[in-house]
Protein backbone atom coordinates (compact mmCIF):
# COMPACT_ATOMS: atom_id res chain seq x y z
CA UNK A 1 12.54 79.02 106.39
CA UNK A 2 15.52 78.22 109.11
CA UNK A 3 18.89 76.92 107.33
CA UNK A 4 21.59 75.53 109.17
CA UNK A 5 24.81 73.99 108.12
CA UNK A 6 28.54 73.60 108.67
CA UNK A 7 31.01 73.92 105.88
CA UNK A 8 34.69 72.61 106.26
CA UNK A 9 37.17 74.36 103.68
CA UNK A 10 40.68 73.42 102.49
CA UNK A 11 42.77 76.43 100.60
CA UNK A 12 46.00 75.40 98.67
CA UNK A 13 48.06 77.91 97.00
CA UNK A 14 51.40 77.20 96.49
CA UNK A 15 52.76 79.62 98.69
CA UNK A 16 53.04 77.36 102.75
CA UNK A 17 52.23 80.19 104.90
CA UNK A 18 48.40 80.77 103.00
CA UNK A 19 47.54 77.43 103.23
CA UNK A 20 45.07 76.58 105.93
CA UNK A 21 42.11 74.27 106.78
CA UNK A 22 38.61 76.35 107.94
CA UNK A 23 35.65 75.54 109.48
CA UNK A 24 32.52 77.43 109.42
CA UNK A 25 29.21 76.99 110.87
CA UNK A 26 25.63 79.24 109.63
CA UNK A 27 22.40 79.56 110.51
CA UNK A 28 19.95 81.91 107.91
CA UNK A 29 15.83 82.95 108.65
CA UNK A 30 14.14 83.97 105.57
CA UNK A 31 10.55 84.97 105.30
CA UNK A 32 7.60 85.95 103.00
CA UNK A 33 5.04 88.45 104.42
CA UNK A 34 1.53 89.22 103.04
CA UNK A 35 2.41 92.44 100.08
CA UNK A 36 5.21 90.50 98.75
CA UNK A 37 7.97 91.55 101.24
CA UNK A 38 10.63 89.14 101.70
CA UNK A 39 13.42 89.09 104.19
CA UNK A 40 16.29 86.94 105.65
CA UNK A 41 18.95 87.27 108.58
CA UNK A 42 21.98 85.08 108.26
CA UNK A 43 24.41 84.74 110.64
CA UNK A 44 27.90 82.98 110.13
CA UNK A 45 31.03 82.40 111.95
CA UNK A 46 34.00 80.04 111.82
CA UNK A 47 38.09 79.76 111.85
CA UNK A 48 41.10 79.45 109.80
CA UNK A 49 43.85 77.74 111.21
CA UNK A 50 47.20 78.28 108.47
CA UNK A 51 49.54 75.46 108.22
CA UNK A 52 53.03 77.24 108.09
CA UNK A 53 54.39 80.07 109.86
CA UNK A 54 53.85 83.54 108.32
CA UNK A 55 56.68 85.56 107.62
CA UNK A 56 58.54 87.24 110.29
CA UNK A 57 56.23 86.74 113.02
CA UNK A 58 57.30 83.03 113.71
CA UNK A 59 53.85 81.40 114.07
CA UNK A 60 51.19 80.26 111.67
CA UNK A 61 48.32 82.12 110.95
CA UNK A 62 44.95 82.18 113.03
CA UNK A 63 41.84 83.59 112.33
CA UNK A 64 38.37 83.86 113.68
CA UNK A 65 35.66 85.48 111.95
CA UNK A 66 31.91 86.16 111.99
CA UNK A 67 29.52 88.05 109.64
CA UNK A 68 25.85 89.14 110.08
CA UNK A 69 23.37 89.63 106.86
CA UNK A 70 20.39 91.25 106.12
CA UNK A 71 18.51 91.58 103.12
CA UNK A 72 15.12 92.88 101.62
CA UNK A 73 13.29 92.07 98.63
CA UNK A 74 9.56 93.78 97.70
CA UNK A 75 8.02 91.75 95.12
CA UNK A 76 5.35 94.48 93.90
CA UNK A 77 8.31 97.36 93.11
CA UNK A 78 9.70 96.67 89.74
CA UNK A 79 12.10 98.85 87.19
CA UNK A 80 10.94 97.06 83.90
CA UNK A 81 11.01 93.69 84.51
CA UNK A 82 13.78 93.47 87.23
CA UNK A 83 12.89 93.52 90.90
CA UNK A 84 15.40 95.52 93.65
CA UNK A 85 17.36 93.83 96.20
CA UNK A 86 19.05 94.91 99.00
CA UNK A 87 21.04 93.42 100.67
CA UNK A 88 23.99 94.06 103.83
CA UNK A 89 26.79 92.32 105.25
CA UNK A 90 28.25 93.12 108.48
CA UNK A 91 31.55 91.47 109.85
CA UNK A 92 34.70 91.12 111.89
CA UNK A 93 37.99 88.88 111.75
CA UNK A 94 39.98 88.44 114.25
CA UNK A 95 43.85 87.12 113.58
CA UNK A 96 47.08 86.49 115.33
CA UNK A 97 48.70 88.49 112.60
CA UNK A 98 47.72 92.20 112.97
CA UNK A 99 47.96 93.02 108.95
CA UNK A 100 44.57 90.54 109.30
CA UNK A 101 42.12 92.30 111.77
CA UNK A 102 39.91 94.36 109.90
CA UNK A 103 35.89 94.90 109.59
CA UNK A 104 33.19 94.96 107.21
CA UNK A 105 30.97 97.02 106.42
CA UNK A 106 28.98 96.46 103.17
CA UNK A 107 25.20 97.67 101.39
CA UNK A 108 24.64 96.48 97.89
CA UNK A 109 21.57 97.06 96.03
CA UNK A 110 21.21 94.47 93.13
CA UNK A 111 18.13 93.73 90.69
CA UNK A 112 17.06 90.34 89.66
CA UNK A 113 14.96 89.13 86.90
CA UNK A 114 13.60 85.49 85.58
CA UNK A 115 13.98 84.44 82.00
């Protein structure tokens, strides 16, 4: 299964310099193979654009950004009745304002169940 989309966001605290208009666009591949492994690879990247100047550094905020996913699912392993997920997040963003540059770096492994 291919998803694609766009996503426009609008965030409005009441402090002026964290308020800013984003736009994001995504793509995701997820798949089923024969023995019950699932997969999917999602890839995402976008831009904040903050609508008042930040504090001492005379010029709004801006920020570009992209993160890459991966996760794994094996239906057949179970621990009771949950099933194990993993899944991994890797990203950058990008900003104007050095405090904002950073990386991730993230593994989590989750368990799911139905009821």
């Amino acid at each position: 299964v291919l998803s694609i989309g766009g996503r426009a966001t609008f965030h409005r605290p009441e402090t002026p310099h964290q308020r800013y208009h984003g736009q994001t666009i995504f793509a995701r591949f997820s798949r089923s193979w024969v023995g019950g492994l699932e997969g999917g690879l999602g890839l995402e990247t976008g831009r904040r654009n903050y609508d008042a100047e930040f504090p001492l550094a005379g010029a709004p905020r801006k920020d570009s950004f992209y993160q890459l996913s991966v996760s794994a699912l094996k239906r057949p392993i179970r621990i009771g009745r949950f099933k194990p997920n993993v899944h991994c997040t890797f990203g950058s963003t990008h900003s104007n304002i050095v405090f904002y540059d950073y990386d991730i770096s993230e593994c989590t492994l989750s368990v799911t169940t139905r009821f």
